[in-house]
N, C-alpha and C. Protein backbone atom coordinates (compact mmCIF):
# COMPACT_ATOMS: atom_id res chain seq x y z
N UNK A 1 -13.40 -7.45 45.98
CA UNK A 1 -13.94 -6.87 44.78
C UNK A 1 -12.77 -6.45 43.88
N UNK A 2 -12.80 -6.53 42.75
CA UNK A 2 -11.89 -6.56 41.44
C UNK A 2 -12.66 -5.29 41.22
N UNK A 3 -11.72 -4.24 40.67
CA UNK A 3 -11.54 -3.35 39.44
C UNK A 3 -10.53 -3.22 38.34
N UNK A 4 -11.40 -3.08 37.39
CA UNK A 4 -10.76 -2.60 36.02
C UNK A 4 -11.17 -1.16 35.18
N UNK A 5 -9.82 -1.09 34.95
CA UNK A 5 -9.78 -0.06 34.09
C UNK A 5 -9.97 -0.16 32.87
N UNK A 6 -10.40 -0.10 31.76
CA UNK A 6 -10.31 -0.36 30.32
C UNK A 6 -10.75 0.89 29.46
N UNK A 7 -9.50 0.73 28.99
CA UNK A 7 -9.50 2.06 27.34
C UNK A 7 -9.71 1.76 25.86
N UNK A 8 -10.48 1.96 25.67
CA UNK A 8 -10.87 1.36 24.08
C UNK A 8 -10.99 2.50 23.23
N UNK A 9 -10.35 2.54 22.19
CA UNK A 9 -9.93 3.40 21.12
C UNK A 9 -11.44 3.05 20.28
N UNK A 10 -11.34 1.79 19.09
CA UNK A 10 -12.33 1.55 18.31
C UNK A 10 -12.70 0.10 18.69
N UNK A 11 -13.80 -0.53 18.82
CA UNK A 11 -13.86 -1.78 18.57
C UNK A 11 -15.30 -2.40 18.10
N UNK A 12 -15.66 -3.41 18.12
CA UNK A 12 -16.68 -3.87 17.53
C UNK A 12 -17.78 -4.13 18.81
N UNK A 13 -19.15 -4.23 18.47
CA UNK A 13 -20.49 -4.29 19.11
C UNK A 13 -20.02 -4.96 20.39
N UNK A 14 -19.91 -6.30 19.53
CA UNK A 14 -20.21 -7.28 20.91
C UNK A 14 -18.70 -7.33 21.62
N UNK A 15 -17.53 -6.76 21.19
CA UNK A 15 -16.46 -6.11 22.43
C UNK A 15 -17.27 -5.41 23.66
N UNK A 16 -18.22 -4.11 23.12
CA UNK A 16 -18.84 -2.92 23.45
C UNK A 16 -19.63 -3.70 25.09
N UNK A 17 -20.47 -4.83 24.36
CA UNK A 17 -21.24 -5.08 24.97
C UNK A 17 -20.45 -6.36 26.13
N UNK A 18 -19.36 -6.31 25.61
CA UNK A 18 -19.05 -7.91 26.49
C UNK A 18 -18.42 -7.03 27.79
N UNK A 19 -17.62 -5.34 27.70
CA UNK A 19 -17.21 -5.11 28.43
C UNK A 19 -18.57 -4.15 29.58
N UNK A 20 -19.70 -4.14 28.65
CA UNK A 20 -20.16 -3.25 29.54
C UNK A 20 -20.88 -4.27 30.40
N UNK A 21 -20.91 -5.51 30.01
CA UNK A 21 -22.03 -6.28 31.07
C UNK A 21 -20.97 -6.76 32.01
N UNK A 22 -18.99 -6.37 31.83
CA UNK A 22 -18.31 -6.79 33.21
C UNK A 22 -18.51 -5.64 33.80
N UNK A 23 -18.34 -4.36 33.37
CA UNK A 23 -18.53 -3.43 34.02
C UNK A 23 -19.84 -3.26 35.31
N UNK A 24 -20.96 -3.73 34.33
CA UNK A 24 -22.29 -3.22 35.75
C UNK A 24 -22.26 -4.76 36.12
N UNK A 25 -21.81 -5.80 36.13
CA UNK A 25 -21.69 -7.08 36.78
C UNK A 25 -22.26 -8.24 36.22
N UNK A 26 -23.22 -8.36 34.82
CA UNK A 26 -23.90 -9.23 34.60
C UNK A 26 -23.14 -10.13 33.90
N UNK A 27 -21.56 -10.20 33.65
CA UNK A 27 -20.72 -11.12 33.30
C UNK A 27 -19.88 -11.91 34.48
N UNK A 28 -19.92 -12.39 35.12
CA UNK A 28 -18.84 -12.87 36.12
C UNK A 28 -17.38 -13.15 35.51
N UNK A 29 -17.48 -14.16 34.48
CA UNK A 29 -16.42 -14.61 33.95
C UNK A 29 -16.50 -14.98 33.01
N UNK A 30 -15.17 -14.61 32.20
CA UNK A 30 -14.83 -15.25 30.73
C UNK A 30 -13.92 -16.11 30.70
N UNK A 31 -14.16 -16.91 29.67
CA UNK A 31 -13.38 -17.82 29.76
C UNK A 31 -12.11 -17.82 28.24
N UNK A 32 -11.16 -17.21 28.79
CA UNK A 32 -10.58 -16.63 27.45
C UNK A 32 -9.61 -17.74 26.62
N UNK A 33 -9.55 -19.41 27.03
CA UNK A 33 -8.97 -20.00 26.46
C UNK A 33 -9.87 -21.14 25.76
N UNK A 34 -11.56 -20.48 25.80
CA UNK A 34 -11.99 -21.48 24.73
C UNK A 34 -12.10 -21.72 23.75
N UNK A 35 -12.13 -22.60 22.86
CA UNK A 35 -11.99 -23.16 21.63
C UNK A 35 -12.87 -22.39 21.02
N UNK A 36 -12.51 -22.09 19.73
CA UNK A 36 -13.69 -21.75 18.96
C UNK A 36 -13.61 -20.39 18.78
N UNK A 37 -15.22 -19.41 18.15
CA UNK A 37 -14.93 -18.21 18.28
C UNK A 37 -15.67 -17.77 19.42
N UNK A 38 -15.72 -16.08 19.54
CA UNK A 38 -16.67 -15.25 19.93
C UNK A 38 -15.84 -15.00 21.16
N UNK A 39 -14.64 -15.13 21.20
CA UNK A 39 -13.80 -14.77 22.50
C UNK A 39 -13.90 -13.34 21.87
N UNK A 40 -14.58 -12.35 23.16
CA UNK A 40 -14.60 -10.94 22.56
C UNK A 40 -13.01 -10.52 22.78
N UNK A 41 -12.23 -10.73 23.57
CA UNK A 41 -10.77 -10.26 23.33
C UNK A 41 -9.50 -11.01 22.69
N UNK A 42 -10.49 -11.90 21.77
CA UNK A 42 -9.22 -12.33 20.66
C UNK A 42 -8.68 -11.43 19.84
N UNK A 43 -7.54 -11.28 19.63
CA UNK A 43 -7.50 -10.24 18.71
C UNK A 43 -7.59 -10.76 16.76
N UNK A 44 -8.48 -10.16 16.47
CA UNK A 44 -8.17 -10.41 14.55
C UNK A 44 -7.99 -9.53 14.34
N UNK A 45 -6.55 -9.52 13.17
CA UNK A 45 -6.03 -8.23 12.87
C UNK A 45 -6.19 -9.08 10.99
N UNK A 46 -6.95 -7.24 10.85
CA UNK A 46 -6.97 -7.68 9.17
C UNK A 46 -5.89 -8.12 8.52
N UNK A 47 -5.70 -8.81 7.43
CA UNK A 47 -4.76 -8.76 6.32
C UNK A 47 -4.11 -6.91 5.38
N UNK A 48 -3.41 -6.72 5.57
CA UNK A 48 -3.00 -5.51 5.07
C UNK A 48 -3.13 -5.64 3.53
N UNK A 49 -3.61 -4.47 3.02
CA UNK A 49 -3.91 -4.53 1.45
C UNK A 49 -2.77 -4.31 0.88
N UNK A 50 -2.12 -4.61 -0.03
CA UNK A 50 -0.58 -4.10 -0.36
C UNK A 50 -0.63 -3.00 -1.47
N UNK A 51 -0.32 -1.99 -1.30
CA UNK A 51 -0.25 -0.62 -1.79
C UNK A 51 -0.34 -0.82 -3.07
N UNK A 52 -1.06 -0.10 -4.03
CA UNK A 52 -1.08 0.41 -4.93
C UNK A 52 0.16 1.12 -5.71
N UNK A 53 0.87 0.35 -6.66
CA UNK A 53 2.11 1.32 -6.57
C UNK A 53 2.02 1.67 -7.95
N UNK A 54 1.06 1.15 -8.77
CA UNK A 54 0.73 1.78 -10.38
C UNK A 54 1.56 3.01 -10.52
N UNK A 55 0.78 4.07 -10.08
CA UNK A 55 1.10 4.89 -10.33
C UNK A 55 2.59 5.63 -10.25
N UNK A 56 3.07 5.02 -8.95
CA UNK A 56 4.62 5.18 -8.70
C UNK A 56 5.35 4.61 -9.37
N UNK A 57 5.05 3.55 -9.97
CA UNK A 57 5.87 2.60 -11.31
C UNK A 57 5.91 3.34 -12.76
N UNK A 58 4.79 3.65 -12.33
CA UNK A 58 4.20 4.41 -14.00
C UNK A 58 4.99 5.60 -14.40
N UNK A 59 5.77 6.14 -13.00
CA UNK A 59 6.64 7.67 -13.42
C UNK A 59 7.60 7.63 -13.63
N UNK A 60 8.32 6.14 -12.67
CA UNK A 60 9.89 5.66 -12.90
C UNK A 60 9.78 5.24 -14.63
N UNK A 61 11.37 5.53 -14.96
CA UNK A 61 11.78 5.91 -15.96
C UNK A 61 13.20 5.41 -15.76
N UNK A 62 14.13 4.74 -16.62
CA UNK A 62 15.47 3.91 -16.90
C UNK A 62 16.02 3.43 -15.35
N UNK A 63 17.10 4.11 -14.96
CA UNK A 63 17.47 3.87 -13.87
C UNK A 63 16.77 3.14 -12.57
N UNK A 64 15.83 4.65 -12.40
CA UNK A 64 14.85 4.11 -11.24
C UNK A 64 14.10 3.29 -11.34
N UNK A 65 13.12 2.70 -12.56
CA UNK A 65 12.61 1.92 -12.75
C UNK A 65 13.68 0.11 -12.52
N UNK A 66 14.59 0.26 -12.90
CA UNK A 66 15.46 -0.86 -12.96
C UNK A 66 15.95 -1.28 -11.49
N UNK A 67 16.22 0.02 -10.63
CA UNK A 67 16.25 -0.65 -9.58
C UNK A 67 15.36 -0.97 -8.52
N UNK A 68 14.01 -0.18 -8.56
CA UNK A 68 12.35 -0.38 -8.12
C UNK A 68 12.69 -1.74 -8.70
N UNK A 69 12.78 -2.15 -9.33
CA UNK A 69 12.17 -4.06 -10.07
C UNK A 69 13.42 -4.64 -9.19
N UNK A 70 14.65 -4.05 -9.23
CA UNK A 70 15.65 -5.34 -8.61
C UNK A 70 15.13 -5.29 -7.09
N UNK A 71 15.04 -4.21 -6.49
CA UNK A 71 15.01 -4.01 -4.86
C UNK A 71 13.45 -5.00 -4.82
N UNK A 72 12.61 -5.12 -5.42
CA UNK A 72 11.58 -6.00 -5.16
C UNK A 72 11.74 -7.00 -5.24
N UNK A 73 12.92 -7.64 -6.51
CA UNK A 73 12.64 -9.01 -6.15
C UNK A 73 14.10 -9.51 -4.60
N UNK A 74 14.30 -8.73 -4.38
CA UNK A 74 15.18 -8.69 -3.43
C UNK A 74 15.27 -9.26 -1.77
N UNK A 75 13.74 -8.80 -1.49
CA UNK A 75 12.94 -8.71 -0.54
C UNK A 75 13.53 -9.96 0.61
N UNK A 76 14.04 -11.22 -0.07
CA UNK A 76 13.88 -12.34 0.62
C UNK A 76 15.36 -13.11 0.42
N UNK A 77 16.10 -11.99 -0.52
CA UNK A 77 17.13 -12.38 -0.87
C UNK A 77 18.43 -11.63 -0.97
N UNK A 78 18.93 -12.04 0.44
CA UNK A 78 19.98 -11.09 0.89
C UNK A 78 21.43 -11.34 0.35
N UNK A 79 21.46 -12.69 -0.50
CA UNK A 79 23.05 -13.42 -0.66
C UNK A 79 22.87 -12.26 -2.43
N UNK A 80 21.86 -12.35 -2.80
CA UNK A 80 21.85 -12.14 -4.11
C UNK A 80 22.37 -10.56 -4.15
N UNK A 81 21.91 -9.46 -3.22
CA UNK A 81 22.20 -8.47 -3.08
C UNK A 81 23.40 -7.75 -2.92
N UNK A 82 24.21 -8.67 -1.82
CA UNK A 82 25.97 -8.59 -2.06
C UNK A 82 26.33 -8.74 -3.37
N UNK A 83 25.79 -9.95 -4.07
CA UNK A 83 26.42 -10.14 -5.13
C UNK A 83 26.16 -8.94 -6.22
N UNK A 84 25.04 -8.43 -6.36
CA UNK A 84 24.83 -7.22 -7.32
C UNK A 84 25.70 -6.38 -6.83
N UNK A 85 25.54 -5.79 -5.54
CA UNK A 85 26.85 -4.94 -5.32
C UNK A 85 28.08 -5.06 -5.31
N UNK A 86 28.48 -6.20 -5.28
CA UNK A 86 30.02 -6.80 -5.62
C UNK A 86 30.36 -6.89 -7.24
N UNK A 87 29.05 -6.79 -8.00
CA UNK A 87 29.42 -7.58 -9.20
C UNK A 87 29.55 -5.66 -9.98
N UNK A 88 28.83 -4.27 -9.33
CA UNK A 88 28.95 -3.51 -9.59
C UNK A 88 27.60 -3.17 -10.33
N UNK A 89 26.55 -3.88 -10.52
CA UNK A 89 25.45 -3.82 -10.90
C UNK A 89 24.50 -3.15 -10.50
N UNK A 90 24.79 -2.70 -9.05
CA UNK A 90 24.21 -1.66 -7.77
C UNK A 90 25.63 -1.66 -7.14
N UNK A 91 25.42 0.26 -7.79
CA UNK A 91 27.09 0.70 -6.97
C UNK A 91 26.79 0.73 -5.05
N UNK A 92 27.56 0.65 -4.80
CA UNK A 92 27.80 0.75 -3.29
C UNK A 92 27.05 1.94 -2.47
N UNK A 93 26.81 3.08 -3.10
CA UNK A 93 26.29 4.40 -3.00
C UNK A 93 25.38 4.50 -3.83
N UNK A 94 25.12 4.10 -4.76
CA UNK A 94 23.77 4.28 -5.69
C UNK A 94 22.72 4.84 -4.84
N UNK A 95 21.79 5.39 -5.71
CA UNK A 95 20.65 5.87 -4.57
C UNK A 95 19.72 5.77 -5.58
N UNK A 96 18.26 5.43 -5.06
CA UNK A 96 17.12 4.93 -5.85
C UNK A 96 16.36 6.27 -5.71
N UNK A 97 15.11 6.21 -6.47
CA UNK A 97 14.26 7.30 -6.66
C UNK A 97 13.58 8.02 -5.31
N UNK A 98 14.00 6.98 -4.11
CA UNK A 98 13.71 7.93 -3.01
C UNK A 98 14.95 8.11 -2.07
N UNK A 99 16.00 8.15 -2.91
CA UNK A 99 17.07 8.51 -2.05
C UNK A 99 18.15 7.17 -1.33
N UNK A 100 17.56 6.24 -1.59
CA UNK A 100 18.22 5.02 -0.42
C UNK A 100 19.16 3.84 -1.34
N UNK A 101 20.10 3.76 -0.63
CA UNK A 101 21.29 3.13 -0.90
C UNK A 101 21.36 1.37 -0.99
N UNK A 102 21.81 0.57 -1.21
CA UNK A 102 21.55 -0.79 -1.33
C UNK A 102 22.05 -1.26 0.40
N UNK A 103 22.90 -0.22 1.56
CA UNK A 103 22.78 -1.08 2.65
C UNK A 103 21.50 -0.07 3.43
N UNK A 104 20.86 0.95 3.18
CA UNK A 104 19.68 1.27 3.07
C UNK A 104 18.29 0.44 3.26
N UNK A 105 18.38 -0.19 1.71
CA UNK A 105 17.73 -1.46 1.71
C UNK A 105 17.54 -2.71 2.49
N UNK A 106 19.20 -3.08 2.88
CA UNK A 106 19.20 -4.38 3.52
C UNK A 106 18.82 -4.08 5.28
N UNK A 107 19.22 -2.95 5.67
CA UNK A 107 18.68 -2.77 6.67
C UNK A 107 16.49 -2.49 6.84
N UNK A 108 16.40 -2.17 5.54
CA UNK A 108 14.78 -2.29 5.55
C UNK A 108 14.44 -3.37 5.43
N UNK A 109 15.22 -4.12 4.69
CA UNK A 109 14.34 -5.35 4.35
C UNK A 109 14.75 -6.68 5.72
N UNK A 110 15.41 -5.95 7.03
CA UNK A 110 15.74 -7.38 7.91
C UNK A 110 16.93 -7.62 7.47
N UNK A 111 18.09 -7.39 6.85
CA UNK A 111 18.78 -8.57 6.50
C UNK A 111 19.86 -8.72 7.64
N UNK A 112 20.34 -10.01 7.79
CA UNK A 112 21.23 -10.45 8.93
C UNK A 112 22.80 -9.22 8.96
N UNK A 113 23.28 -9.42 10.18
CA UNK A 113 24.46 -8.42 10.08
C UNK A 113 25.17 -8.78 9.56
N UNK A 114 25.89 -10.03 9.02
CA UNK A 114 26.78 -10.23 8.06
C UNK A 114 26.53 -9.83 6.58
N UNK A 115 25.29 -10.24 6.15
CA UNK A 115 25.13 -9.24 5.39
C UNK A 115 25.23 -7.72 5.12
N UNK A 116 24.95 -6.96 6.39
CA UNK A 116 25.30 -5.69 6.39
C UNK A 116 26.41 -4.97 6.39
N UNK A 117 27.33 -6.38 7.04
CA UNK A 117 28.96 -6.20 7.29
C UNK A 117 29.45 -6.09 5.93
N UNK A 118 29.50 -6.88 4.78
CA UNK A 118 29.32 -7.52 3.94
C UNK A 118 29.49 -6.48 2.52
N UNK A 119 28.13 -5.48 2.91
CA UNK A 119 27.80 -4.59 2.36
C UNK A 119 28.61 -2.94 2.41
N UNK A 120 28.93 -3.30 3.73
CA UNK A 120 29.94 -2.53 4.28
C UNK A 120 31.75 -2.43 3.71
N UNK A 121 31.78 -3.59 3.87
CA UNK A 121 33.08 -3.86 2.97
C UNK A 121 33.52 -4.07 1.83
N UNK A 122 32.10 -4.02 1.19
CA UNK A 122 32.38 -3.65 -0.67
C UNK A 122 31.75 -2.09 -0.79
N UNK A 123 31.75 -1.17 0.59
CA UNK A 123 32.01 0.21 0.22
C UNK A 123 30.78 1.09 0.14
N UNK A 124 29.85 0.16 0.81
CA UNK A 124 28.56 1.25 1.00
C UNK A 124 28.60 2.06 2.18
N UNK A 125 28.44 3.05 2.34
CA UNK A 125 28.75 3.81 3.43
C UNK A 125 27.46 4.33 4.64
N UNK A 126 27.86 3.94 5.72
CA UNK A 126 27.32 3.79 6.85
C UNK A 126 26.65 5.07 6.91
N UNK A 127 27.21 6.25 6.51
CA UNK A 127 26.96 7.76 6.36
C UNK A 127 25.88 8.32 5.38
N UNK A 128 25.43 7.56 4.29
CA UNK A 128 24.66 7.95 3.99
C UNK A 128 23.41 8.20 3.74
């Protein structure tokens, strides 16, 4: 005889129901690699809504606003980012409207360690 333990936070009906009929026995087996849907332990994870930032755009003003727009289009583009900070366009220490620095950034946004090295050696500081 098999036991299981199972902890469920939130989930949907027929999760509810697929675990309670293993529980009192009227499921024997699932078959969790079939095609198709209705595998109750597939996981679908929603699409995330992407924030609302109106309003946070709407308060920035010269500076901060200028670098809110560069750090976004940034996201995917780590060669371009040295180059703003090399070219002096984003000082090395600069700090944006919530405080964070351009190797700040590259560490949020993923970027490879040479890049960070990179960032490092045109004088952004590890310290701040």
């Amino acid at each position: 005889m098999k036991e299981y333990i199972l902890l469920v936070g939130q989930c949907d009906p027929h999760f509810n129901e697929t675990v309670k009929g293993i529980a009192n026995g009227s499921i024997k087996e699932i078959n969790l690699h079939s095609a198709g849907t209705g595998n109750p332990f597939e996981k679908t994870v929603p699409i995330p809504l992407k924030p609302d930032d109106s309003a946070y755009i709407k308060d920035l003003d010269g500076r901060d606003k200028e670098l809110f727009e560069i750090y976004q289009q940034l996201e995917d583009d780590e060669a371009k980012l040295v180059v703003l900070v090399s070219s002096g366009k984003i000082g090395p220490n600069e700090k944006d409207k919530e405080g964070q620095t351009a190797l700040m950034k590259a560490i949020d946004f993923n970027f490879s360690k040479e890049t960070i090295k990179a960032l490092i050696d045109l004088g952004c500081s590890v310290n701040e």
